[in-house]
N, C-alpha and C. Protein backbone atom coordinates (compact mmCIF):
# COMPACT_ATOMS: atom_id res chain seq x y z
N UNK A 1 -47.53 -226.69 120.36
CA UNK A 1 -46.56 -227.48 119.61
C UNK A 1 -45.22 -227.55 120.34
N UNK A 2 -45.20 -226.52 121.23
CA UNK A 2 -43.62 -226.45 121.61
C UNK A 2 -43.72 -227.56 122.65
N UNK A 3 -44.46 -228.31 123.54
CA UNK A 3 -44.43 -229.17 124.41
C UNK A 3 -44.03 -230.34 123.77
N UNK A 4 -44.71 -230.88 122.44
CA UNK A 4 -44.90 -231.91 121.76
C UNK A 4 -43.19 -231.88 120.91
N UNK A 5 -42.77 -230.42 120.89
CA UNK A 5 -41.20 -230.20 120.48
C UNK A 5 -40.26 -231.02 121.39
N UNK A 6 -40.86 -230.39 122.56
CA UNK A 6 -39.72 -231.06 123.49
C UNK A 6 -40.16 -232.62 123.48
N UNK A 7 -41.64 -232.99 123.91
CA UNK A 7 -41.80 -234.37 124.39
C UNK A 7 -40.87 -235.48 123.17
N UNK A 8 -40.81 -234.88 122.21
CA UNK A 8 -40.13 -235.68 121.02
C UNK A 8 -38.71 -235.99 121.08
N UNK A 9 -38.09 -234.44 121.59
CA UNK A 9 -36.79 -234.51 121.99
C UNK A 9 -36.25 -236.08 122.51
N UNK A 10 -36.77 -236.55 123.44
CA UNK A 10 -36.17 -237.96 124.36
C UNK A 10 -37.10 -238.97 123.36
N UNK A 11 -37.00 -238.82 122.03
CA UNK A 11 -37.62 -240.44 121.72
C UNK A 11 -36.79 -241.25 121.25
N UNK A 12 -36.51 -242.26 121.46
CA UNK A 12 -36.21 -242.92 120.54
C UNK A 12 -35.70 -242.78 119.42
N UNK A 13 -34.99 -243.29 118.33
CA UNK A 13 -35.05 -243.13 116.88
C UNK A 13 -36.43 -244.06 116.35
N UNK A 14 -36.37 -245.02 116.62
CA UNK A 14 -37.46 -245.74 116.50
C UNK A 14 -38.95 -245.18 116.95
N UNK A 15 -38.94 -244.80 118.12
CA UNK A 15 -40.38 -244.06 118.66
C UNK A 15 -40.38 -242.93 117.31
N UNK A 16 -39.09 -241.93 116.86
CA UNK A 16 -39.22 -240.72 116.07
C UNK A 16 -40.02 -240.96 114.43
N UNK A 17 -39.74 -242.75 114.26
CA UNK A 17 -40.18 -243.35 112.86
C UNK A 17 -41.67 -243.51 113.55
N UNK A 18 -42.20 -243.69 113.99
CA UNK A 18 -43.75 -244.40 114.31
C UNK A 18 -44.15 -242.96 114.73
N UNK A 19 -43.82 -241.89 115.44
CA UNK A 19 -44.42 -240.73 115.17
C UNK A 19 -44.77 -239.93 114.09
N UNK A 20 -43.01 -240.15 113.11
CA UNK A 20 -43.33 -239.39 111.65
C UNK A 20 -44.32 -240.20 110.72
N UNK A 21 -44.88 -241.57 111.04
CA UNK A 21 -45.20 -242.06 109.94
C UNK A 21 -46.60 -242.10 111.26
N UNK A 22 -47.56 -241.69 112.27
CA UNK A 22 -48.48 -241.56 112.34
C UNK A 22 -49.25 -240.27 112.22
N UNK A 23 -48.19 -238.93 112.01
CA UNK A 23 -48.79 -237.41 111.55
C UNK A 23 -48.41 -237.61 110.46
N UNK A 24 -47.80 -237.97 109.72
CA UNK A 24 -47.75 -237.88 108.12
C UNK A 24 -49.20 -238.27 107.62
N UNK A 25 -49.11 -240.16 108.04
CA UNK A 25 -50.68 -240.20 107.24
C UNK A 25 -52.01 -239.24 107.73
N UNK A 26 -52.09 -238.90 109.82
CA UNK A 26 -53.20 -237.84 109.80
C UNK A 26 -53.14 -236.66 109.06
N UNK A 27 -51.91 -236.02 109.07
CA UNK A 27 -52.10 -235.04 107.78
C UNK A 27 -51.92 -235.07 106.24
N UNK A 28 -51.62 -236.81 106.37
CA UNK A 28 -51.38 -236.53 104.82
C UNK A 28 -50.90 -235.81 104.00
N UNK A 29 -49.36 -235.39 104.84
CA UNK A 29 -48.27 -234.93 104.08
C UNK A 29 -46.89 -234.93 104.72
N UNK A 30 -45.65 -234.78 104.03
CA UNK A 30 -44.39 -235.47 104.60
C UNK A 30 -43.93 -233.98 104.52
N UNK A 31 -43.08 -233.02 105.45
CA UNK A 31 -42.24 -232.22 105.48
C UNK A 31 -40.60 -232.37 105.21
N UNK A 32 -40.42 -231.65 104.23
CA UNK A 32 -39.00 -231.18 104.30
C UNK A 32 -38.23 -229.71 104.08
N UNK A 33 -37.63 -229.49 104.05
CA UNK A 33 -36.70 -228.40 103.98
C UNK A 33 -36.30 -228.29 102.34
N UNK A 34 -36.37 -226.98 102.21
CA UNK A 34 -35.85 -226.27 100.73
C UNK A 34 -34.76 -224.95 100.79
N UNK A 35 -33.97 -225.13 99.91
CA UNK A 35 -33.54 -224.13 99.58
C UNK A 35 -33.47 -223.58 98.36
N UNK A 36 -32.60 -222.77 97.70
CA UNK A 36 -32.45 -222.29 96.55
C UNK A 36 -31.76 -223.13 95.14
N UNK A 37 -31.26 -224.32 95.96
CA UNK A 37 -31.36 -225.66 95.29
C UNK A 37 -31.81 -226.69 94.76
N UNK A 38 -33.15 -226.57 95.88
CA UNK A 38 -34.09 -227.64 95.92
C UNK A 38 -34.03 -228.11 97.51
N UNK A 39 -34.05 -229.29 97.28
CA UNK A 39 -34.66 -230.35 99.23
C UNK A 39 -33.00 -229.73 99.44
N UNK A 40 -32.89 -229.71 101.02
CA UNK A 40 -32.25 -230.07 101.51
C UNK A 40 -31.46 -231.46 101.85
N UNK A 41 -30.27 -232.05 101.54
CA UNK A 41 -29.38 -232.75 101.77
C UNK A 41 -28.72 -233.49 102.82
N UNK A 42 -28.58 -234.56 103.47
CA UNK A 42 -27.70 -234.75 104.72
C UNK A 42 -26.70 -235.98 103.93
N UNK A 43 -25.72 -235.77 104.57
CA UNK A 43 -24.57 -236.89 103.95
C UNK A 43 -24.14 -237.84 105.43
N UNK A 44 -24.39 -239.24 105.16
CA UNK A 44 -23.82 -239.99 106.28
C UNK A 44 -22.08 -240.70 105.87
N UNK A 45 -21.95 -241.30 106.61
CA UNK A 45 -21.06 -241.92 106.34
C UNK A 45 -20.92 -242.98 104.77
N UNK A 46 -21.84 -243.47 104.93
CA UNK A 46 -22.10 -244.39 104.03
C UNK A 46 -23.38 -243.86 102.93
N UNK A 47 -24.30 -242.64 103.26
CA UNK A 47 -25.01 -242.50 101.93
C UNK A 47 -25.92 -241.05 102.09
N UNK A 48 -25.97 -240.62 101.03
CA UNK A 48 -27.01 -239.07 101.28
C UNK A 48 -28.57 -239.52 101.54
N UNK A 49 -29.24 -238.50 102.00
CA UNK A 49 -30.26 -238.65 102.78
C UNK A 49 -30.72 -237.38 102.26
N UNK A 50 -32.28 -237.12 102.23
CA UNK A 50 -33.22 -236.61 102.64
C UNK A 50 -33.55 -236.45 104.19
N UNK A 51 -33.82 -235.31 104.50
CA UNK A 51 -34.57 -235.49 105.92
C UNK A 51 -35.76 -235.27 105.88
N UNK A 52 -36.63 -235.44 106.21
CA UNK A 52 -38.29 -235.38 106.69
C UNK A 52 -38.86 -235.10 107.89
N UNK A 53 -39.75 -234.68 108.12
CA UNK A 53 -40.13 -234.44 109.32
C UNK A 53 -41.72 -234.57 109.09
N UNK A 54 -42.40 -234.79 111.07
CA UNK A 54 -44.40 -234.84 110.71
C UNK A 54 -45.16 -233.49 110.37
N UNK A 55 -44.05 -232.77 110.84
CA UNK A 55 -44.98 -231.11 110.56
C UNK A 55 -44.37 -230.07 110.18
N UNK A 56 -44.61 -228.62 109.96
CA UNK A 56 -43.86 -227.64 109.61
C UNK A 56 -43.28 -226.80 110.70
N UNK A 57 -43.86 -227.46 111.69
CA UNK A 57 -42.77 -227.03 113.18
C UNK A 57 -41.82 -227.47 113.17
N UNK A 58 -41.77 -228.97 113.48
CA UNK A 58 -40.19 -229.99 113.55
C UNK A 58 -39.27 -229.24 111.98
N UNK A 59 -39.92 -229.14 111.19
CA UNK A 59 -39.04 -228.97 110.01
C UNK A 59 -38.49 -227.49 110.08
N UNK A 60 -39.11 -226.56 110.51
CA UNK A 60 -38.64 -224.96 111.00
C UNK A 60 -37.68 -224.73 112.17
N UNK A 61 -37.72 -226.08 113.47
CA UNK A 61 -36.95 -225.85 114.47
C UNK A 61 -35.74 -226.22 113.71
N UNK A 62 -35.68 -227.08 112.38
CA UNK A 62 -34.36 -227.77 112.21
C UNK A 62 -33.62 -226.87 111.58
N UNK A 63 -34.35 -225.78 110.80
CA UNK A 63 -33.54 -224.48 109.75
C UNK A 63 -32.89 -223.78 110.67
N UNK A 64 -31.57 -224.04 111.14
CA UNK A 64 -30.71 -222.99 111.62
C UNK A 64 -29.65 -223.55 111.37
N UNK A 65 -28.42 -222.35 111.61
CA UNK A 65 -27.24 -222.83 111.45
C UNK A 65 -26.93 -222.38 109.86
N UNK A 66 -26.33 -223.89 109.10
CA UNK A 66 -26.26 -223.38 108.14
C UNK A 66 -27.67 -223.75 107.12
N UNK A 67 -28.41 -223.79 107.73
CA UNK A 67 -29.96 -224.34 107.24
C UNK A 67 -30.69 -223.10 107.88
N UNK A 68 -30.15 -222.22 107.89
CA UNK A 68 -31.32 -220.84 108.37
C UNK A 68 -32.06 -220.58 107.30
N UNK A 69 -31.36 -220.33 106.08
CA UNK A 69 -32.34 -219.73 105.02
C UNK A 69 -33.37 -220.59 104.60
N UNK A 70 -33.31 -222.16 104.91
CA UNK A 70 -33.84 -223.06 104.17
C UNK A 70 -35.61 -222.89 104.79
N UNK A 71 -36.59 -223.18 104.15
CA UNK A 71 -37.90 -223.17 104.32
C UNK A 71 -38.40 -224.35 104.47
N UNK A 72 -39.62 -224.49 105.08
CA UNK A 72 -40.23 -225.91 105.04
C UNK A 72 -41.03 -226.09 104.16
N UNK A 73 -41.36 -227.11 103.77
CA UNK A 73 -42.28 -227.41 102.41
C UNK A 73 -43.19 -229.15 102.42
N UNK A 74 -44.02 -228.68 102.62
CA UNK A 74 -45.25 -229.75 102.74
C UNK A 74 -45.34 -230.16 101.37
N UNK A 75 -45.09 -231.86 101.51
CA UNK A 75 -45.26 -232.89 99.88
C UNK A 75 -46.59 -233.63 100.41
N UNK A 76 -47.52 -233.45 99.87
CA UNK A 76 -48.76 -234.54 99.90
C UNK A 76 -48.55 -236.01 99.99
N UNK A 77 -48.93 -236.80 100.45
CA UNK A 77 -48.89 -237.93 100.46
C UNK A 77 -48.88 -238.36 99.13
N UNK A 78 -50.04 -238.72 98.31
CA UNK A 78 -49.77 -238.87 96.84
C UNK A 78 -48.85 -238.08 96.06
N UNK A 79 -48.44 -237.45 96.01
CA UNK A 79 -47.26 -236.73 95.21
C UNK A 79 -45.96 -237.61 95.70
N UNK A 80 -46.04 -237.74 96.64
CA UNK A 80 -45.06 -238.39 97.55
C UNK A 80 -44.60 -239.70 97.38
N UNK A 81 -45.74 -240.87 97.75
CA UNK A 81 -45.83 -241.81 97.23
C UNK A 81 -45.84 -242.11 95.10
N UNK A 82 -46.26 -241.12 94.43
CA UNK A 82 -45.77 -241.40 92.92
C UNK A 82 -44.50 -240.98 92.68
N UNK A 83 -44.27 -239.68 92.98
CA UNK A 83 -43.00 -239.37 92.59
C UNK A 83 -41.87 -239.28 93.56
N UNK A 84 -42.09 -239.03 94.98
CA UNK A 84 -40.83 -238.75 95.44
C UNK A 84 -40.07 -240.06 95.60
N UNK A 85 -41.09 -241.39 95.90
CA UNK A 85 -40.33 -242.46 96.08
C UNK A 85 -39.46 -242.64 95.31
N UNK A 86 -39.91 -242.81 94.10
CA UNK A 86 -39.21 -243.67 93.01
C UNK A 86 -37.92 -242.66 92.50
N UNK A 87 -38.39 -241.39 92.54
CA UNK A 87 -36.90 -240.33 91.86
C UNK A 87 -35.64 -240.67 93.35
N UNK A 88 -36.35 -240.85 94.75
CA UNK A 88 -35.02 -240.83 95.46
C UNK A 88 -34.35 -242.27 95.43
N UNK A 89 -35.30 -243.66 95.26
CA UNK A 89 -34.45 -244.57 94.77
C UNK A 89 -34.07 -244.63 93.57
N UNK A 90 -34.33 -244.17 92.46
CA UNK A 90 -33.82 -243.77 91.40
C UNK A 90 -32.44 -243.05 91.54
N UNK A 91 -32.10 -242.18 92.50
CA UNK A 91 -31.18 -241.40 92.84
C UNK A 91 -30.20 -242.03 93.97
N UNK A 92 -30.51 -243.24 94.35
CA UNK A 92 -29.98 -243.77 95.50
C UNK A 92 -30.33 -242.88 96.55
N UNK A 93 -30.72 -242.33 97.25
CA UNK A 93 -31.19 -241.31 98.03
C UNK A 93 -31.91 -241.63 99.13
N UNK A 94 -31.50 -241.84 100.28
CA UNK A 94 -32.17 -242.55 101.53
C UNK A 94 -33.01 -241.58 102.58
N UNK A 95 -33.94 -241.52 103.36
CA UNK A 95 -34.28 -240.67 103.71
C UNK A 95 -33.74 -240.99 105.42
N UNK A 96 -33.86 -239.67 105.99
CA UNK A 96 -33.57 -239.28 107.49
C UNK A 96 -34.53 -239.31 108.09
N UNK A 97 -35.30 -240.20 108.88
CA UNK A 97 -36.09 -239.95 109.54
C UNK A 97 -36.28 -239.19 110.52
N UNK A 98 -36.54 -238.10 110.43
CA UNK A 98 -37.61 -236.85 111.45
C UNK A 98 -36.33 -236.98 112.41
N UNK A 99 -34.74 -236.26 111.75
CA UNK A 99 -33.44 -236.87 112.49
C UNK A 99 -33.94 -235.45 113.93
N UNK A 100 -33.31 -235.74 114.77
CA UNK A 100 -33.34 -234.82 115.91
C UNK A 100 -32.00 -233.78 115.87
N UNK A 101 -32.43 -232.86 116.81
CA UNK A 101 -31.15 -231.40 116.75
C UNK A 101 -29.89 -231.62 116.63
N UNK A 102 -29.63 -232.86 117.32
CA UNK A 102 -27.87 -233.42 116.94
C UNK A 102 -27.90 -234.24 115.56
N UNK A 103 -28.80 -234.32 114.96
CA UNK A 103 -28.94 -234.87 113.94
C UNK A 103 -28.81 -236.35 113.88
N UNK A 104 -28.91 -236.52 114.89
CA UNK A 104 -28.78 -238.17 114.90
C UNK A 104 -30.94 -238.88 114.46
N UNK A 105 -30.31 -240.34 114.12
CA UNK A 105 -31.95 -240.67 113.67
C UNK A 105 -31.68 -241.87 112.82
N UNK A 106 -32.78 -242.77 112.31
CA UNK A 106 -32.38 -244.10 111.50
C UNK A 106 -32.65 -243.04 109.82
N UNK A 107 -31.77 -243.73 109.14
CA UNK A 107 -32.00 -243.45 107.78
C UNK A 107 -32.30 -245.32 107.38
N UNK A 108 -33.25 -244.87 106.60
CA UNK A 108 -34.27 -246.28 105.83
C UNK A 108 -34.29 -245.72 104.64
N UNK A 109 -34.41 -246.72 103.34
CA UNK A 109 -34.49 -246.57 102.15
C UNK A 109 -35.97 -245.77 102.05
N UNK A 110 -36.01 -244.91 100.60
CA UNK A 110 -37.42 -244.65 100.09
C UNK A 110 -38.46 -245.81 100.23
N UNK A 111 -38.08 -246.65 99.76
CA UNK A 111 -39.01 -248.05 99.85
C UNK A 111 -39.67 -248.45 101.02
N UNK A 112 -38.56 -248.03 102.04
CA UNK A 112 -39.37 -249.00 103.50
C UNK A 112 -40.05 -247.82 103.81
N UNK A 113 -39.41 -246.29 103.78
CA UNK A 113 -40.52 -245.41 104.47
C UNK A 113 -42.15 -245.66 103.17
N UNK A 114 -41.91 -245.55 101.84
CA UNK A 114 -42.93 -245.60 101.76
C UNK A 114 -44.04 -247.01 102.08
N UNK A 115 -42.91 -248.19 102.45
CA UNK A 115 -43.49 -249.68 102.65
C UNK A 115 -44.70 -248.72 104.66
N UNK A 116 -43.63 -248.00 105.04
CA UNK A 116 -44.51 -247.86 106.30
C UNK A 116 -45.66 -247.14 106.39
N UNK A 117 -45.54 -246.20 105.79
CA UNK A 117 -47.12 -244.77 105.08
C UNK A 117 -47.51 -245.74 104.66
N UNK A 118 -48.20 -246.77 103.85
CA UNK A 118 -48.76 -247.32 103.11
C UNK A 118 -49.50 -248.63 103.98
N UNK A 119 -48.37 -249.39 104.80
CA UNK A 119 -48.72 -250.43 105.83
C UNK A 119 -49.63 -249.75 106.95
N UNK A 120 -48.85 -248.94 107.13
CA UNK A 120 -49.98 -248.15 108.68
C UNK A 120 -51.24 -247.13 108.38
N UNK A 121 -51.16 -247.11 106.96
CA UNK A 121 -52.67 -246.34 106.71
C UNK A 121 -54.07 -246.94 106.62
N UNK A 122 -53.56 -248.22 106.30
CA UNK A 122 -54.27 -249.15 106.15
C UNK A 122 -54.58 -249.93 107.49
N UNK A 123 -53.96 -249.16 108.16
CA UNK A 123 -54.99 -249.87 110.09
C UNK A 123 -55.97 -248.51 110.32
């Protein structure tokens, strides 16, 4: 995994969306980070975010700092698609796509990530 850590490092933001959304559907589940709050949080300029990641590696390299204590936590695809969509646009709540160590990455609405799990499972 640690090769596939680094090979990720130099992608794209765009290459980082077509990776998270082709291990999500093979494993059929979306990673994020928890704490004693609940998900973990990112705030942009313009709107809060979720972050996500394809596995419980990417999501464990990201817990440091002030995200050390935080854990990773595997959401099923169906759990995902019924409830997480609709409570984070319900919440205005945009997600981070699989952001990298500087935290940079595209944030897309709940809708389009789940418009992409849903479009690309179906090839």
């Amino acid at each position: 995994m640690s090769d596939t850590l680094n090979d990720t490092a130099q992608f794209t933001p765009e290459q980082r969306l077509s990776y998270l959304v082709k291990e999500c559907i093979a494993n059929k589940q979306v990673w994020i980070l928890t704490d004693q709050d609940g998900c973990v949080m990112l705030n942009t300029e313009d709107e809060d975010c979720t972050p996500v990641w394809p596995s419980e590696a990417f999501a464990q390299a990201w817990a440091t700092g002030e995200w050390s204590e935080c854990e990773p936590k595997a959401i099923d695809l169906k759990t995902w698609h019924s409830r997480w969509t609709h409570g984070l646009e319900d919440d205005d709540v945009a997600i981070a796509v699989f952001p990298s160590e500087d935290e940079e990455g595209l944030v897309i609405s709940a809708q389009e990530f789940d418009f992409e799990l849903k479009t690309k499972a179906k090839k």
